[in-house]
Protein backbone atom coordinates (compact mmCIF):
# COMPACT_ATOMS: atom_id res chain seq x y z
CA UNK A 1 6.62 2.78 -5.36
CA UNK A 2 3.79 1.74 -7.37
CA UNK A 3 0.38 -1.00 -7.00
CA UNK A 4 2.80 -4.48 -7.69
CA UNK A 5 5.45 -3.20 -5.57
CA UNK A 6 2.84 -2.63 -2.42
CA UNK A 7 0.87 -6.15 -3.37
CA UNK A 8 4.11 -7.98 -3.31
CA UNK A 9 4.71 -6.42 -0.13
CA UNK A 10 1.66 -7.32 1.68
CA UNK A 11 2.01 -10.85 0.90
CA UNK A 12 5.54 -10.82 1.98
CA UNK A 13 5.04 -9.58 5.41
CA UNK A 14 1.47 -11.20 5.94
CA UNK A 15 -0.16 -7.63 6.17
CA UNK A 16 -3.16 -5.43 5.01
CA UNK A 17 -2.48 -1.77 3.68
CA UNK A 18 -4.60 0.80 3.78
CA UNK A 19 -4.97 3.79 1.63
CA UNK A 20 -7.14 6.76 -0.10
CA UNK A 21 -9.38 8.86 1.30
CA UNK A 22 -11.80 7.25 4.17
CA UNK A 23 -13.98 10.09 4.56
CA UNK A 24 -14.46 10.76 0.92
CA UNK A 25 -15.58 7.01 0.73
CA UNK A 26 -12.33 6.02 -1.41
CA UNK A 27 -10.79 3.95 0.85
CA UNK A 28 -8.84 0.43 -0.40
CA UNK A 29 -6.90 -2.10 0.76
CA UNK A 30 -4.39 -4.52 -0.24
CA UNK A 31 -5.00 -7.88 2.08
CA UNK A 32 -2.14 -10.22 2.84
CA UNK A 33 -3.13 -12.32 0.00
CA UNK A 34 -2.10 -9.37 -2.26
CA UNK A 35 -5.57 -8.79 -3.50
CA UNK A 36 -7.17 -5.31 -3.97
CA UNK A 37 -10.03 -4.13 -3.19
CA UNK A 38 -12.53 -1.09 -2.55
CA UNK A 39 -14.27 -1.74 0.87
CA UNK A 40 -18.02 -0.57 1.73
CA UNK A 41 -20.49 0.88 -0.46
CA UNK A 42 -19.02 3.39 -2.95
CA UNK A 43 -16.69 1.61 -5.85
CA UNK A 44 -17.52 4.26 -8.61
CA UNK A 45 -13.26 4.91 -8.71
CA UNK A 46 -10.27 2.86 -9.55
CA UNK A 47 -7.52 1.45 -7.58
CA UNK A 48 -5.30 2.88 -9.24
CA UNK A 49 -6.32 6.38 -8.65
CA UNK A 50 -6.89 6.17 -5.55
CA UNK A 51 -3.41 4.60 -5.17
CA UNK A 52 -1.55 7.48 -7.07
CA UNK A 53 -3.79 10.57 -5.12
CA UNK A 54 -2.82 8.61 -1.70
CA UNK A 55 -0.73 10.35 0.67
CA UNK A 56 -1.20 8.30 3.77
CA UNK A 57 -0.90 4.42 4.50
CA UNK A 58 -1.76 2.39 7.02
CA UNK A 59 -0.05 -1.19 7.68
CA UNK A 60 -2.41 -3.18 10.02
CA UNK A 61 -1.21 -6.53 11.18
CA UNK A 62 -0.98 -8.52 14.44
CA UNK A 63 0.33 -5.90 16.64
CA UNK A 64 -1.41 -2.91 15.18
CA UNK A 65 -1.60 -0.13 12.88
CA UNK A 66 1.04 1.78 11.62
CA UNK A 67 0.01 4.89 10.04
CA UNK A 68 3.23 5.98 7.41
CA UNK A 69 3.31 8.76 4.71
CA UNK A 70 3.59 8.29 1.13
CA UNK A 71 8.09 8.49 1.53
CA UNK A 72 7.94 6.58 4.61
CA UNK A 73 5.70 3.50 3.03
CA UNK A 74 8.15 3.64 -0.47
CA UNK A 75 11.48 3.39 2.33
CA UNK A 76 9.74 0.73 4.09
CA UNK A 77 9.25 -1.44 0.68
CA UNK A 78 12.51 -0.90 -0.81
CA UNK A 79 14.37 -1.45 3.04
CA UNK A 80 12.01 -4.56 2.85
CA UNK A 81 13.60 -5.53 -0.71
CA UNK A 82 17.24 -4.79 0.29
CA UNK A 83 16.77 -7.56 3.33
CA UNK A 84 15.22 -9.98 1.44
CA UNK A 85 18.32 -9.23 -1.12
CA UNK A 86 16.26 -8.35 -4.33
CA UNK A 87 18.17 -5.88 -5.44
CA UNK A 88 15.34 -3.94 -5.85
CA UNK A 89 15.38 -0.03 -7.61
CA UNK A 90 12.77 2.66 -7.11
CA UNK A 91 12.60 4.72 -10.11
CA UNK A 92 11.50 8.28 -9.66
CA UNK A 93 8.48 9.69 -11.14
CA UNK A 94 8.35 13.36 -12.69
C-alpha cells in the first residue's frame, strides 16, 4: 500500500482517510477528492512520513468511522481493486 494507492481509493469510494499521529499534532487526511492534506496548526512534517510511520487509519464517510490497522486498510484497497477488476498487485516492502 502506498500514498497513490490510498488517494485513488478515497476518490473511488467517496471517503476521507485518516492517519498519523493526532496527539503528536501529525495528523492528515486524504478527502474524497483525493487531495492531501495536514489539518490544524502544526505542518512542519511531510505526508509522506507521516504516511509510512502510520499504523492506524480511519475511513470516515456517511455512516461513520471505521478505525482499521495498517494490514487491514492495505486488504481493504487491494479487495477494493479485485471488485472493481484492476488486477491490482501489492508489492511487499523489506
Amino acid at each position: 500500500m502506498n500514498l497513490l494507492e490510498l488517494r485513488k481509493f478515497a476518490i473511488d469510494r467517496r471517503v476521507e482517510i485518516r492517519f498519523g499521529e493526532a496527539s503528536a499534532g501529525r495528523e492528515c487526511l486524504i478527502n474524497n477528492k483525493g487531495q492531501a492534506q495536514i489539518p490544524g496548526e502544526r505542518k512542519d512534517f511531510r505526508i509522506e512520513e507521516a504516511f509510512d510511520a502510520a499504523e492506524q487509519f480511519v475511513i470516515v464517510d456517511a455512516k461513520g468511522a471505521r478505525h482499521l490497522t495498517r494490514e487491514a486498510m492495505a486488504k481493504e484497497i487491494d479487495e477494493a481493486w479485485e471488485k472493481k477488476g484492476a488486477g491490482h498487485t501489492v508489492e511487499e516492502e523489506e
